[in-house]
PDB file of N, CA and C in Angstrom:
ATOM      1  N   UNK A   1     103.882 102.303  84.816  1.00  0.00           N
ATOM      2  CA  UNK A   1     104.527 102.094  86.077  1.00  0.00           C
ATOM      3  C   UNK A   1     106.032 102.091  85.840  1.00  0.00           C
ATOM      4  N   UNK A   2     106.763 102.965  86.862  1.00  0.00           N
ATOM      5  CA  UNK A   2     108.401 103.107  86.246  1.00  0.00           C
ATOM      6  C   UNK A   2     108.781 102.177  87.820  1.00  0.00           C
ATOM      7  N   UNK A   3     109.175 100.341  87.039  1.00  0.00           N
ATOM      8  CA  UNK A   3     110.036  99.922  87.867  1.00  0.00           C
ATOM      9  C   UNK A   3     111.622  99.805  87.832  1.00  0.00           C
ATOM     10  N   UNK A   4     112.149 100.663  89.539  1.00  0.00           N
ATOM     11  CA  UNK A   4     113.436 100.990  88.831  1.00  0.00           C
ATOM     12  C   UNK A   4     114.429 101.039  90.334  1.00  0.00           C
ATOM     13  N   UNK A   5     115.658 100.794  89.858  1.00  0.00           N
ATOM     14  CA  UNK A   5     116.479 101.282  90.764  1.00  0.00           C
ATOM     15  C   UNK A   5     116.629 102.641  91.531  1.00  0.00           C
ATOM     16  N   UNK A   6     116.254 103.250  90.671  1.00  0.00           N
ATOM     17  CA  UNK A   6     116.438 105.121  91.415  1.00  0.00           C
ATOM     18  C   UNK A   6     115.037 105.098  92.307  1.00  0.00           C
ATOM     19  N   UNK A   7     115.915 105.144  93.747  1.00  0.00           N
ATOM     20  CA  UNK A   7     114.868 105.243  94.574  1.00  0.00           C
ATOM     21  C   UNK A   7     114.254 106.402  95.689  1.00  0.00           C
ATOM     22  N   UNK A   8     115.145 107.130  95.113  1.00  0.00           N
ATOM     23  CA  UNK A   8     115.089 108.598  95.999  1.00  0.00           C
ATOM     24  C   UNK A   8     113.904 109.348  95.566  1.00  0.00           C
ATOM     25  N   UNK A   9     113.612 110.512  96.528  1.00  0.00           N
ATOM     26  CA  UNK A   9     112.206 110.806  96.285  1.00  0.00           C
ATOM     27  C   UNK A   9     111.987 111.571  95.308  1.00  0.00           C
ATOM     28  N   UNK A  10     113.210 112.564  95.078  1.00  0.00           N
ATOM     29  CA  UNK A  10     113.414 113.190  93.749  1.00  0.00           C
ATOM     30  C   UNK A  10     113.399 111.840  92.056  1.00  0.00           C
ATOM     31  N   UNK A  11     113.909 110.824  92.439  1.00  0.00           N
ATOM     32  CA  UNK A  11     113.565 109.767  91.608  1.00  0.00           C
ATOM     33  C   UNK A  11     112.179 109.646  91.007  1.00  0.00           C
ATOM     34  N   UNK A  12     111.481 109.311  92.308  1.00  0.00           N
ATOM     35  CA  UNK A  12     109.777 108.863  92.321  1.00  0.00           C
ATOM     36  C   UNK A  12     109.276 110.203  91.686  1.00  0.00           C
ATOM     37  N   UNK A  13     109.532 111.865  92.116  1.00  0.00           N
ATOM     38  CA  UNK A  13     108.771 112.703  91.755  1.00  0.00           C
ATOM     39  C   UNK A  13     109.329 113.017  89.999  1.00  0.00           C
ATOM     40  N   UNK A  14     109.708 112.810  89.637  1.00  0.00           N
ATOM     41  CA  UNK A  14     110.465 112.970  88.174  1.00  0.00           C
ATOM     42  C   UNK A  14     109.686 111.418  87.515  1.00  0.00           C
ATOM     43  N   UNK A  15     109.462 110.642  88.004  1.00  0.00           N
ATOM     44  CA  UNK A  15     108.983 109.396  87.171  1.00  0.00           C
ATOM     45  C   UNK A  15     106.752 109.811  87.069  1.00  0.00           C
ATOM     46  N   UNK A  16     106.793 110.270  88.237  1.00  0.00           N
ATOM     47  CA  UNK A  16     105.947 111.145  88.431  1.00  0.00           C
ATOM     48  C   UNK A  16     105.455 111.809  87.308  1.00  0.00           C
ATOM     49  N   UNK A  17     106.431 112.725  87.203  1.00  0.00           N
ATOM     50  CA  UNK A  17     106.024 114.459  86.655  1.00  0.00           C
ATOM     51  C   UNK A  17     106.476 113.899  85.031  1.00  0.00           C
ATOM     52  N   UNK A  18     106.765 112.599  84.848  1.00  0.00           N
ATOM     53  CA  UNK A  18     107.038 112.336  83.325  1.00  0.00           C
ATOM     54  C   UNK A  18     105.819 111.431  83.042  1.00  0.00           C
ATOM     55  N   UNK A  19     105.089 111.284  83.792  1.00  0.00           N
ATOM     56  CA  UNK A  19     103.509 110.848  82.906  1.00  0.00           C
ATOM     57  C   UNK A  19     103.596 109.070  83.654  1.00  0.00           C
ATOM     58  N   UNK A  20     104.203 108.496  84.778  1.00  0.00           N
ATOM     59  CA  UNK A  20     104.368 107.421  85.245  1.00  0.00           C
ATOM     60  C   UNK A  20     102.992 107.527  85.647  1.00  0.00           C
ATOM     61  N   UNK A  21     102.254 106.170  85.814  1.00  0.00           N
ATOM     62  CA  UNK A  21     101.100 106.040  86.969  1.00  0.00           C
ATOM     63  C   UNK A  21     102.036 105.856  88.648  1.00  0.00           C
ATOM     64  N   UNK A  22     102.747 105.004  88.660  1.00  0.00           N
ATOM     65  CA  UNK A  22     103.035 104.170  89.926  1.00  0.00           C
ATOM     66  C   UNK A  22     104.287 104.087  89.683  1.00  0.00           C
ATOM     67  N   UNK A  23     105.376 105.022  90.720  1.00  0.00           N
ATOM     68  CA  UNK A  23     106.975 104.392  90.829  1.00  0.00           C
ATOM     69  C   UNK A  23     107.265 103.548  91.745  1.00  0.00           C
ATOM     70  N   UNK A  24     108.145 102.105  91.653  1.00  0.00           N
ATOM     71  CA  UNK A  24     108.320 101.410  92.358  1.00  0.00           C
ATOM     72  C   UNK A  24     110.031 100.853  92.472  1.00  0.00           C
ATOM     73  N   UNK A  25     110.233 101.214  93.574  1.00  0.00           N
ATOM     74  CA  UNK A  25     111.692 101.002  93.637  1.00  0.00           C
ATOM     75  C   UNK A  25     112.069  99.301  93.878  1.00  0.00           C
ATOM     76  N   UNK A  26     113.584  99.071  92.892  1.00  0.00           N
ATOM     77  CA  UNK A  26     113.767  97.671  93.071  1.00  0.00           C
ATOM     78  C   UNK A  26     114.388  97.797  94.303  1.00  0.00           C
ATOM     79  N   UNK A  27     115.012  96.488  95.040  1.00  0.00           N
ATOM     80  CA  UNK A  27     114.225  95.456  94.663  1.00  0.00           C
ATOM     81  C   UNK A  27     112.885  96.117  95.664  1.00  0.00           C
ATOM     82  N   UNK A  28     111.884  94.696  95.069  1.00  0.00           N
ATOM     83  CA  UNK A  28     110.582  94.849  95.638  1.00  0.00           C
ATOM     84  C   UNK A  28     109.917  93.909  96.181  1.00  0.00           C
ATOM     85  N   UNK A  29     108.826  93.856  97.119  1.00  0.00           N
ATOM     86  CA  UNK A  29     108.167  92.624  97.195  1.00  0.00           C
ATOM     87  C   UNK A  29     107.048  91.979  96.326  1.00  0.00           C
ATOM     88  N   UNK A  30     107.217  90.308  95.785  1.00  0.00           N
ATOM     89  CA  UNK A  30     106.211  90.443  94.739  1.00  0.00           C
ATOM     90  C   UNK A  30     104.817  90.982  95.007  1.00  0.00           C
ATOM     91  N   UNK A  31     104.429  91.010  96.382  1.00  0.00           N
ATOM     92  CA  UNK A  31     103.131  91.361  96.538  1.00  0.00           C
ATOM     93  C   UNK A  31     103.076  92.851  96.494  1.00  0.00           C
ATOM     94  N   UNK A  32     103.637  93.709  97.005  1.00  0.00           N
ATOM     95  CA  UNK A  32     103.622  95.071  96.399  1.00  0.00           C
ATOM     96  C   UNK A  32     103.572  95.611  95.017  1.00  0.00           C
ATOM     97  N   UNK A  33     104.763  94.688  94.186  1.00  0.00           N
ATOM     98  CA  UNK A  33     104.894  95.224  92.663  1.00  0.00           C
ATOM     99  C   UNK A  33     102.839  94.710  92.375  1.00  0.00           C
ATOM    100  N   UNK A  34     102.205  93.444  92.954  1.00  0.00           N
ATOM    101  CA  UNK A  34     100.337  93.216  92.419  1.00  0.00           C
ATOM    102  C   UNK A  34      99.880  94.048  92.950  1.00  0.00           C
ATOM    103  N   UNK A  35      99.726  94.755  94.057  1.00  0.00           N
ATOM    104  CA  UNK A  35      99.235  95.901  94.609  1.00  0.00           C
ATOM    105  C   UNK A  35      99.366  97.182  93.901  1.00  0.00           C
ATOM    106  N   UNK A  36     100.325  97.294  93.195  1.00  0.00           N
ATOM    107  CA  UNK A  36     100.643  98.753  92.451  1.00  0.00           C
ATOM    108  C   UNK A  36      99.759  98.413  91.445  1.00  0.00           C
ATOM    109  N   UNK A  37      99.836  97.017  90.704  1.00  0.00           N
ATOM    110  CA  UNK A  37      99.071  96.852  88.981  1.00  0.00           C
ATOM    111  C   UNK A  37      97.936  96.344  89.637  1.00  0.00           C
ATOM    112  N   UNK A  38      97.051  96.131  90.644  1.00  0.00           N
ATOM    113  CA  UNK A  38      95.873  96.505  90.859  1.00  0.00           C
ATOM    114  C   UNK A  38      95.170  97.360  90.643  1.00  0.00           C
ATOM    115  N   UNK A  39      96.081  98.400  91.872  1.00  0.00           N
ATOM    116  CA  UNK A  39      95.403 100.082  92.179  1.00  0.00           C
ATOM    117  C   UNK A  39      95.507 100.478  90.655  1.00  0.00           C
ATOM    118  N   UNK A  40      96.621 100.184  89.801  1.00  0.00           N
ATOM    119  CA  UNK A  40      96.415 100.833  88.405  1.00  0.00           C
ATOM    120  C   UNK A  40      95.223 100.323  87.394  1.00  0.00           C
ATOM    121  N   UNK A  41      94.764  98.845  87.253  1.00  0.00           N
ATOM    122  CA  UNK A  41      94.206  98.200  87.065  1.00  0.00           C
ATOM    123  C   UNK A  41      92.280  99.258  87.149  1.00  0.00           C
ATOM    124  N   UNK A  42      92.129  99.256  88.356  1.00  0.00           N
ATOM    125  CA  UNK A  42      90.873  99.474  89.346  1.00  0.00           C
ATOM    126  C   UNK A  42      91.102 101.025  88.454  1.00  0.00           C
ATOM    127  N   UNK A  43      91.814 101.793  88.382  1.00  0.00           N
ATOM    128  CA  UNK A  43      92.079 103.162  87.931  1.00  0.00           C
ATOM    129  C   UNK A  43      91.703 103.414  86.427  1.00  0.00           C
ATOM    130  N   UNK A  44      92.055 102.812  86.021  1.00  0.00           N
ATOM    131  CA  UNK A  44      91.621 102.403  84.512  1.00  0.00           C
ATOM    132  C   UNK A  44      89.896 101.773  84.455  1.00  0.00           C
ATOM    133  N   UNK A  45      90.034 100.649  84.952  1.00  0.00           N
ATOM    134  CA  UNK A  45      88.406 100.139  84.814  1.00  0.00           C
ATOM    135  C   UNK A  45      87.584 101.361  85.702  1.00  0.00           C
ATOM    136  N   UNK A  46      87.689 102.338  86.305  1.00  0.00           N
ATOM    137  CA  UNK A  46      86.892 103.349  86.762  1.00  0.00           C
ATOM    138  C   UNK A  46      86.941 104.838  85.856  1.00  0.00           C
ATOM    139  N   UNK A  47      87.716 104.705  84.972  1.00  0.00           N
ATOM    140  CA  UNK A  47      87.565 105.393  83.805  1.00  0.00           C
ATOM    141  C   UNK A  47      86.712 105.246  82.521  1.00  0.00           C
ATOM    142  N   UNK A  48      87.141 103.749  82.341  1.00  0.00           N
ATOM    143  CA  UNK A  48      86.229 103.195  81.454  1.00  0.00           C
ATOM    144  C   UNK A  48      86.613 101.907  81.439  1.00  0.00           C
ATOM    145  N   UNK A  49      84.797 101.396  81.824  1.00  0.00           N
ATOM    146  CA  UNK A  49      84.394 100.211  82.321  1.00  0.00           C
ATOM    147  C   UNK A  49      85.050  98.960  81.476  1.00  0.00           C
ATOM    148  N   UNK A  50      84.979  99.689  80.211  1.00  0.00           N
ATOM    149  CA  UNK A  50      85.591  98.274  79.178  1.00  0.00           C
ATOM    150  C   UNK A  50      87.168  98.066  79.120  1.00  0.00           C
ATOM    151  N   UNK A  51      87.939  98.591  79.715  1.00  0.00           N
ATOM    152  CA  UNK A  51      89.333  98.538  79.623  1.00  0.00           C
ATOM    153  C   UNK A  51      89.339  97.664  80.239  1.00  0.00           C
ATOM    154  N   UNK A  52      90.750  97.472  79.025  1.00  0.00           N
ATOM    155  CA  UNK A  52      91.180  95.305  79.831  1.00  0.00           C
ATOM    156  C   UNK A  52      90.526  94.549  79.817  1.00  0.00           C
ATOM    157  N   UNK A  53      89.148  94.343  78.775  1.00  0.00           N
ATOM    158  CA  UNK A  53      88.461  93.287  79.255  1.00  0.00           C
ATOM    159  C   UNK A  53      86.908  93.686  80.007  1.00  0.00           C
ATOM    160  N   UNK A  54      86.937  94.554  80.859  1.00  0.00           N
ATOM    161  CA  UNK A  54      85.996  94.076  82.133  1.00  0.00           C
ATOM    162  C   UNK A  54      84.301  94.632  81.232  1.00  0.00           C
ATOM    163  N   UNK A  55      83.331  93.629  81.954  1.00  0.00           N
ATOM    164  CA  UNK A  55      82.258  94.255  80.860  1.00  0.00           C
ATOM    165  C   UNK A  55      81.609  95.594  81.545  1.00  0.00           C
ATOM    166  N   UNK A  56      80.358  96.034  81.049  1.00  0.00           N
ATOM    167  CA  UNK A  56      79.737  96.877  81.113  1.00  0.00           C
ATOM    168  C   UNK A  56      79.488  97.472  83.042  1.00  0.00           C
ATOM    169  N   UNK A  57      79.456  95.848  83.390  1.00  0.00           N
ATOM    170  CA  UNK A  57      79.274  96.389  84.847  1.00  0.00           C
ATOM    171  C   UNK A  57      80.475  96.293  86.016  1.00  0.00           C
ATOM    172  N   UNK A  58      81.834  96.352  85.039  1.00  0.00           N
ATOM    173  CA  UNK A  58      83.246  96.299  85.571  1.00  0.00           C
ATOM    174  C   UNK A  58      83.749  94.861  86.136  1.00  0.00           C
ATOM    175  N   UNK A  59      82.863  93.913  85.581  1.00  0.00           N
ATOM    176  CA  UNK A  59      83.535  93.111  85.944  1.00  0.00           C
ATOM    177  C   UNK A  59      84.332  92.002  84.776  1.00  0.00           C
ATOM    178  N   UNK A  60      85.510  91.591  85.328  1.00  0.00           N
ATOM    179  CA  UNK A  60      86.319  90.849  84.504  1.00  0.00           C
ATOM    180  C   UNK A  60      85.630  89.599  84.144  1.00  0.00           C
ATOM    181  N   UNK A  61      85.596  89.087  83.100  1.00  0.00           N
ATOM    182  CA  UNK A  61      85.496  87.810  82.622  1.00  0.00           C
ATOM    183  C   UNK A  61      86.294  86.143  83.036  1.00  0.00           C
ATOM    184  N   UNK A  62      85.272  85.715  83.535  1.00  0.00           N
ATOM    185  CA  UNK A  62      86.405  84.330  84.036  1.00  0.00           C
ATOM    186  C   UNK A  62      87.146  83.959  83.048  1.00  0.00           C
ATOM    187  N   UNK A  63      88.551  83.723  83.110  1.00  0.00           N
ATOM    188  CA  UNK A  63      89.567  83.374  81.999  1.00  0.00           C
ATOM    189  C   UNK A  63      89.796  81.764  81.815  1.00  0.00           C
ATOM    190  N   UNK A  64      88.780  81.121  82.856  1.00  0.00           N
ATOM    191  CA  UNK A  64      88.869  79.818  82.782  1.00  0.00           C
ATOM    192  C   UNK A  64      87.487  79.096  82.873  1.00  0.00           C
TER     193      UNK A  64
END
């Protein structure tokens, strides 16, 4: 995820086209910047189930 000041769209498509998942321009809201590392999150565990943790049937492990 490229979080960054350059916020123009030529910005986003160059953070893009350099292998970024998610460009997010500062400033931001904190709930947007969890929404981006969700959708990236969910993107990954639907690739493969064991990334980050999650088990066989995608789900995360209680950490508490």
């Amino acid at each position: 995820m490229a979080l960054t000041a350059y916020a123009q769209a030529s910005d986003r498509a160059r953070a893009l086209a350099a292998g970024f998942q998610a460009h997010v321009a500062k400033p931001c809201e904190p709930d947007q910047l969890l929404r981006v590392l969700a959708r990236s999150v969910r993107r990954l565990r639907e690739a493969d189930p064991r990334t980050l943790g999650a088990n066989a049937a995608g789900e995360s492990p209680d950490p508490f």
